[in-house]
N, C-alpha and C. Protein backbone atom coordinates (compact mmCIF):
# COMPACT_ATOMS: atom_id res chain seq x y z
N UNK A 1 0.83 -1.19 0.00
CA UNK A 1 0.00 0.00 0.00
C UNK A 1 0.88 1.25 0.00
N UNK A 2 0.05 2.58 -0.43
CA UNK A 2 1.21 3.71 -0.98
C UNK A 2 0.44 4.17 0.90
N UNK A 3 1.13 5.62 0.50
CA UNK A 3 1.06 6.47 1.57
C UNK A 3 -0.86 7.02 1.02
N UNK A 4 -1.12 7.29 2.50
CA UNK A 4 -2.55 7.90 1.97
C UNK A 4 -2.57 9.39 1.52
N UNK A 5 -3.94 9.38 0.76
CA UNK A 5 -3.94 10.43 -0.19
C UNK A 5 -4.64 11.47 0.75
N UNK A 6 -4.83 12.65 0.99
CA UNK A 6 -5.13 13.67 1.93
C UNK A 6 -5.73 15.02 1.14
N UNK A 7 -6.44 15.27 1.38
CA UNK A 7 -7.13 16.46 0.83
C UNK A 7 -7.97 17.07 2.13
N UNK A 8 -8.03 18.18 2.16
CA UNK A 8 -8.84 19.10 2.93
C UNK A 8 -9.48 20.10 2.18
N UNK A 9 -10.89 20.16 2.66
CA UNK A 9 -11.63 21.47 2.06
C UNK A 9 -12.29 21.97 2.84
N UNK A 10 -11.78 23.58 2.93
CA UNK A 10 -12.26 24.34 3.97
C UNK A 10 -14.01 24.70 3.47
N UNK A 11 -14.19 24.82 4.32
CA UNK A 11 -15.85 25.37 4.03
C UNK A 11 -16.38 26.55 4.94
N UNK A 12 -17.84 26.80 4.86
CA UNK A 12 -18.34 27.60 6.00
C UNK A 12 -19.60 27.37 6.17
N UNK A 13 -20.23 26.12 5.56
CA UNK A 13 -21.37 25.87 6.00
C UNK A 13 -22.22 24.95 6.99
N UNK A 14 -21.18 24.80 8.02
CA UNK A 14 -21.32 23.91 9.52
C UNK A 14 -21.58 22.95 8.91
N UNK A 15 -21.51 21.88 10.18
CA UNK A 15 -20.90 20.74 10.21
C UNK A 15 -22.47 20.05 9.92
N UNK A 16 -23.57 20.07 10.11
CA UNK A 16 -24.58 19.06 9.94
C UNK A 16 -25.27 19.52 7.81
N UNK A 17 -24.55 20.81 7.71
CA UNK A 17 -25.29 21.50 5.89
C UNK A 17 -24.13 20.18 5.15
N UNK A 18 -22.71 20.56 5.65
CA UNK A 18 -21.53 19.68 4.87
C UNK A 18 -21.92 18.47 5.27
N UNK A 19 -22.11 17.77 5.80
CA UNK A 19 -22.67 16.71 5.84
C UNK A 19 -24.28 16.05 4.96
N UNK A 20 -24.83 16.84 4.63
CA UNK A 20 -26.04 16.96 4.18
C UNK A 20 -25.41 16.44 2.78
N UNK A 21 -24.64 17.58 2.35
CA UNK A 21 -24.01 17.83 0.74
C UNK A 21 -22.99 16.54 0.32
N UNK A 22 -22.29 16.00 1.78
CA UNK A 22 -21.32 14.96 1.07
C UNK A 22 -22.59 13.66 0.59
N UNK A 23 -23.46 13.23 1.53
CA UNK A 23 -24.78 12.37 1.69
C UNK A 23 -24.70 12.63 0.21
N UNK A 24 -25.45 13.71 -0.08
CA UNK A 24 -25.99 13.56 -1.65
C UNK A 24 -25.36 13.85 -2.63
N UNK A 25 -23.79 14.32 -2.20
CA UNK A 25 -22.86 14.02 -3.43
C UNK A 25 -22.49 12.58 -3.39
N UNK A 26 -22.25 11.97 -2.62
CA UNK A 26 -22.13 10.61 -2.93
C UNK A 26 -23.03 9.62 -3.42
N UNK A 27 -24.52 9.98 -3.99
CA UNK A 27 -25.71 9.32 -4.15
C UNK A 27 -25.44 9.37 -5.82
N UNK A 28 -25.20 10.88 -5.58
CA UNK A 28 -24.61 11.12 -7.19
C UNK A 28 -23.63 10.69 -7.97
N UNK A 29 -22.86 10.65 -7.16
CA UNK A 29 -21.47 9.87 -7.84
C UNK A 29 -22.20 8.31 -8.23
N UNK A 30 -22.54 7.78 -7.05
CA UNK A 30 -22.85 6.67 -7.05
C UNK A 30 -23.37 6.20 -8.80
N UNK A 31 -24.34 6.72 -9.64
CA UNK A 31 -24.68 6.62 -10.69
C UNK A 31 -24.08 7.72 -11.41
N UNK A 32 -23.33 8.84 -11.38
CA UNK A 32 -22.74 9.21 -12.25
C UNK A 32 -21.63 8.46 -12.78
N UNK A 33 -20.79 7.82 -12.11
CA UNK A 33 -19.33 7.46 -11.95
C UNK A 33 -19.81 5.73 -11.91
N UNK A 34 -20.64 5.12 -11.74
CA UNK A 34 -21.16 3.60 -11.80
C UNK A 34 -20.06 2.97 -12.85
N UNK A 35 -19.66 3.54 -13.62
CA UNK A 35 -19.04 2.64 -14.67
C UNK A 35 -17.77 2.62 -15.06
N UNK A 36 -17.08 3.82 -13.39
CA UNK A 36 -15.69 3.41 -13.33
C UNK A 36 -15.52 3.63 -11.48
N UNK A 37 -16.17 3.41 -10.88
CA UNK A 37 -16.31 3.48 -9.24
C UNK A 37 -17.23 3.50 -8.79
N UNK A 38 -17.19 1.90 -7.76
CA UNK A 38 -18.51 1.53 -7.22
C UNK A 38 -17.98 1.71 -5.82
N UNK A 39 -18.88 2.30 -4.63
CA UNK A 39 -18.20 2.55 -3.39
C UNK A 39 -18.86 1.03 -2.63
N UNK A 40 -18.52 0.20 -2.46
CA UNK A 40 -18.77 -0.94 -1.95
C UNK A 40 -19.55 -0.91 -0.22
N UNK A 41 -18.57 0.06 0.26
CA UNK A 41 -19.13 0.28 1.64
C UNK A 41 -18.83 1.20 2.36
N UNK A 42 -20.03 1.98 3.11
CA UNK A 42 -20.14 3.09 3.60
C UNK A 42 -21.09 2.92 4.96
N UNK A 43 -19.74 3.48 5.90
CA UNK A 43 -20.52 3.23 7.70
C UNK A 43 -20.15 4.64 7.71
N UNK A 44 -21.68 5.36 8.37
CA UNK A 44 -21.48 6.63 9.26
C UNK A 44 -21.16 6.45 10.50
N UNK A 45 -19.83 7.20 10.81
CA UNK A 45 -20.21 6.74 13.14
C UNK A 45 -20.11 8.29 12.99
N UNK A 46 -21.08 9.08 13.60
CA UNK A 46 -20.80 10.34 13.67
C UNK A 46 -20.77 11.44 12.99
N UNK A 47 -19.97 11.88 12.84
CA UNK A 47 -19.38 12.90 11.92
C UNK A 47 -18.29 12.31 10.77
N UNK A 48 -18.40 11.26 10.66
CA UNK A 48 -17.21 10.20 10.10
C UNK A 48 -17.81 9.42 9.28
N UNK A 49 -17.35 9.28 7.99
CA UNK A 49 -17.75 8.06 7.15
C UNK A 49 -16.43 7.44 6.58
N UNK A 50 -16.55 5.88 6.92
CA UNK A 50 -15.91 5.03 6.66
C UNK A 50 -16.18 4.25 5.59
N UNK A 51 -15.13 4.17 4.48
CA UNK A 51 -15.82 3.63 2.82
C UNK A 51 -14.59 2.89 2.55
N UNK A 52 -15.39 1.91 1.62
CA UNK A 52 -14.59 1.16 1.09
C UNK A 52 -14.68 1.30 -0.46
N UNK A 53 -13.68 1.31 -1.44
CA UNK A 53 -14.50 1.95 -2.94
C UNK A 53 -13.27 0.71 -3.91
N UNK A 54 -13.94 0.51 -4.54
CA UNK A 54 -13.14 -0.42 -6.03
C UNK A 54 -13.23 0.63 -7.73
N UNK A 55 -12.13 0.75 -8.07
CA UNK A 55 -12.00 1.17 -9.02
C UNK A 55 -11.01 0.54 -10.13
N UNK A 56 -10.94 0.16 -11.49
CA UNK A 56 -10.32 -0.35 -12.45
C UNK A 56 -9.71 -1.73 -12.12
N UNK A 57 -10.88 -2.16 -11.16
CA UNK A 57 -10.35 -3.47 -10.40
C UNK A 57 -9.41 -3.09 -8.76
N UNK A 58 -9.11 -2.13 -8.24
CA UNK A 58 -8.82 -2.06 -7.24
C UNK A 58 -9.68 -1.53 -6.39
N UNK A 59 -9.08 -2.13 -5.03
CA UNK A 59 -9.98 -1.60 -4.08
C UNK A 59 -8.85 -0.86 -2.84
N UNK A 60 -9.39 0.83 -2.91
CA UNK A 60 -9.11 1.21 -1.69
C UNK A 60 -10.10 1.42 -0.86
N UNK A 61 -9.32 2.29 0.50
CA UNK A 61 -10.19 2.57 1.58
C UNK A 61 -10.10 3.80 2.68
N UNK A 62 -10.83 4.70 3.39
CA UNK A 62 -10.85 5.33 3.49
C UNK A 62 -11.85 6.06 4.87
N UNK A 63 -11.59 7.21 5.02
CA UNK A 63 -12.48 8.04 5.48
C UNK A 63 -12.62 9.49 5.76
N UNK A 64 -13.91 10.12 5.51
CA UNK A 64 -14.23 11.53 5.55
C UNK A 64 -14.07 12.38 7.12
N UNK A 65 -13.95 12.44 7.48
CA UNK A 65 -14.34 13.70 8.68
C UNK A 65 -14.74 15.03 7.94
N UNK A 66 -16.06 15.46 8.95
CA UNK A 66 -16.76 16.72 8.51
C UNK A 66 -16.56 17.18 9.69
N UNK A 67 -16.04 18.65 9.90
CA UNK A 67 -16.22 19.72 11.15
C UNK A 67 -16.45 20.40 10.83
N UNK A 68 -16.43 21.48 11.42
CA UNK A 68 -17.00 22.87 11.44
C UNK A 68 -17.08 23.49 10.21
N UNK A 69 -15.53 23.60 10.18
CA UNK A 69 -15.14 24.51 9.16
C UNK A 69 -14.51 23.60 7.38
N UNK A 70 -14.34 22.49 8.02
CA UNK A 70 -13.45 22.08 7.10
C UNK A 70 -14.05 20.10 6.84
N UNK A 71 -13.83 19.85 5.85
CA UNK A 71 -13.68 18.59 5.38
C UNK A 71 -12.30 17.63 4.83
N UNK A 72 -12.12 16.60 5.85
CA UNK A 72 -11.20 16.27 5.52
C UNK A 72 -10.91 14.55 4.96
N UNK A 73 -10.49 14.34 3.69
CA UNK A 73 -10.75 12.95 2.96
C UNK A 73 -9.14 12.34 3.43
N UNK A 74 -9.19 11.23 3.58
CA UNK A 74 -7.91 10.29 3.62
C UNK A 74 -8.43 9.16 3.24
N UNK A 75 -7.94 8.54 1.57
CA UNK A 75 -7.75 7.35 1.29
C UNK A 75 -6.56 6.81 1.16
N UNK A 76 -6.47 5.74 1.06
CA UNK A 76 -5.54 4.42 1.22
C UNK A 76 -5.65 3.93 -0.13
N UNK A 77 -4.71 4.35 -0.96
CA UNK A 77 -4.65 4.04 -2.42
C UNK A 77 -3.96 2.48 -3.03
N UNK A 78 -4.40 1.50 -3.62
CA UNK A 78 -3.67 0.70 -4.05
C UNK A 78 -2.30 0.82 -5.41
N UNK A 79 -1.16 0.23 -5.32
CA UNK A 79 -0.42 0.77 -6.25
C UNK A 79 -1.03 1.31 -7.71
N UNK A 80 -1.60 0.75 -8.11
CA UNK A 80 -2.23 1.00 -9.59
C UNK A 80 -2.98 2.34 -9.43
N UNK A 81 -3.74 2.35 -8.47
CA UNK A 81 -4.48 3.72 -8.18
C UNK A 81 -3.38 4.92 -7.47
N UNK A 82 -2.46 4.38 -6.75
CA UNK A 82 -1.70 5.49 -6.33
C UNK A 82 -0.76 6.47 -7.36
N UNK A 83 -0.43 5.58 -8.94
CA UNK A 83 -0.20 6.28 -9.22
C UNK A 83 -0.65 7.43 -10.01
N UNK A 84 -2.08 7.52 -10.25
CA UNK A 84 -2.71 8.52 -10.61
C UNK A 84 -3.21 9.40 -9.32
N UNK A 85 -2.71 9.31 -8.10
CA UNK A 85 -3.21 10.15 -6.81
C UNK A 85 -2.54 11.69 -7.25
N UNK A 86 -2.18 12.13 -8.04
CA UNK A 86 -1.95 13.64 -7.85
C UNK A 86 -3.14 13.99 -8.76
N UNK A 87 -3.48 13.57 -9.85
CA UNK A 87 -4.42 13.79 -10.91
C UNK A 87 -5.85 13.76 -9.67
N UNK A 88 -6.13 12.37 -9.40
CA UNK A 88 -7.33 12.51 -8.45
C UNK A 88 -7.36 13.67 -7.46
N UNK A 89 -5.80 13.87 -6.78
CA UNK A 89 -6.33 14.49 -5.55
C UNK A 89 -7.04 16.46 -6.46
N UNK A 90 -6.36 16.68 -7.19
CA UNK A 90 -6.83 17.51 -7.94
C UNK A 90 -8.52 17.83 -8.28
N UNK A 91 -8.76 16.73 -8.54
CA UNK A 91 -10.23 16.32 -9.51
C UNK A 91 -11.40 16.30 -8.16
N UNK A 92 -10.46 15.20 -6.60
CA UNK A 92 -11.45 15.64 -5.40
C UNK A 92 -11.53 17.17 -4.85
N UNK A 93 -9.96 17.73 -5.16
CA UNK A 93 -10.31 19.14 -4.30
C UNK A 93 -11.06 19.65 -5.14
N UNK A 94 -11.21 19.95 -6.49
CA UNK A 94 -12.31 20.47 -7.41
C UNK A 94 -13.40 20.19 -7.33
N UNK A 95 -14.38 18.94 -7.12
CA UNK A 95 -15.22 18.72 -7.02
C UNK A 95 -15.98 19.05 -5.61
N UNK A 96 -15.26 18.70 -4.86
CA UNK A 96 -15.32 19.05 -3.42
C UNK A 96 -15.74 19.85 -2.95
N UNK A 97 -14.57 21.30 -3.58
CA UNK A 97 -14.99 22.51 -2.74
C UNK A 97 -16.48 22.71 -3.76
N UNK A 98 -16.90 22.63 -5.09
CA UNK A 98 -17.91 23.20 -5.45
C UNK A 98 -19.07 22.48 -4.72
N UNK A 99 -18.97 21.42 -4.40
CA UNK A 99 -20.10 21.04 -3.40
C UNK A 99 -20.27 21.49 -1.80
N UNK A 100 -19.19 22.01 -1.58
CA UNK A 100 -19.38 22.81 -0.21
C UNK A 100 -19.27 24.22 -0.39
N UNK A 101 -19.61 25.01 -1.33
CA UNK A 101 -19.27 26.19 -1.66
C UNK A 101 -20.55 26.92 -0.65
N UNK A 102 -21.10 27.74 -0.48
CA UNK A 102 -22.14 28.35 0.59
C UNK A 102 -23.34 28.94 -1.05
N UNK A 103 -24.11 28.24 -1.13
CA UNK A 103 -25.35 29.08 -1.81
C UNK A 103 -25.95 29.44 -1.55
């Protein structure tokens, strides 16, 4: 296994709105992205979601923390997937912050 991948996105829309938004960005992904990432498994404890996701045949793993201000992702990349982790981490902070942006 590589080193985990780390992204943070600051926000300002408290901790139960960012939470609201990851819920239904991930519903979305779920069938947007179906036909290159299936998230296999997803436990809430808290403020915390714990996932497990397979992509191009690999499977990493992971988890979100939502606080106040900020959102923070750490997955656990498999070699094949780690080496596209600068491209992804790019593509999550992009996607990311526009889903926590304040409307």
């Amino acid at each position: 296994m590589s080193e985990p991948l780390v992204v943070i996105l600051p926000h300002r829309l408290g901790k139960d709105e960012a939470v609201r938004r990851i819920k239904d960005g991930l519903g979305r992904a779920k069938t947007e992205f179906a036909w290159l990432l299936a998230l296999e498994e997803e436990v809430w404890t808290g403020d915390r979601l714990s996932f497990r996701a397979a992509a191009l045949g690999q499977r990493a793993t992971g988890f979100i923390d939502v606080y106040d201000g900020a959102v923070r992702l750490e997955v656990t990349l498999p070699w094949l997937l780690a080496r596209f982790a600068h491209a992804v981490q790019r593509v999550i902070g992009a996607k990311g912050q526009l889903m926590l942006e304040k409307k």
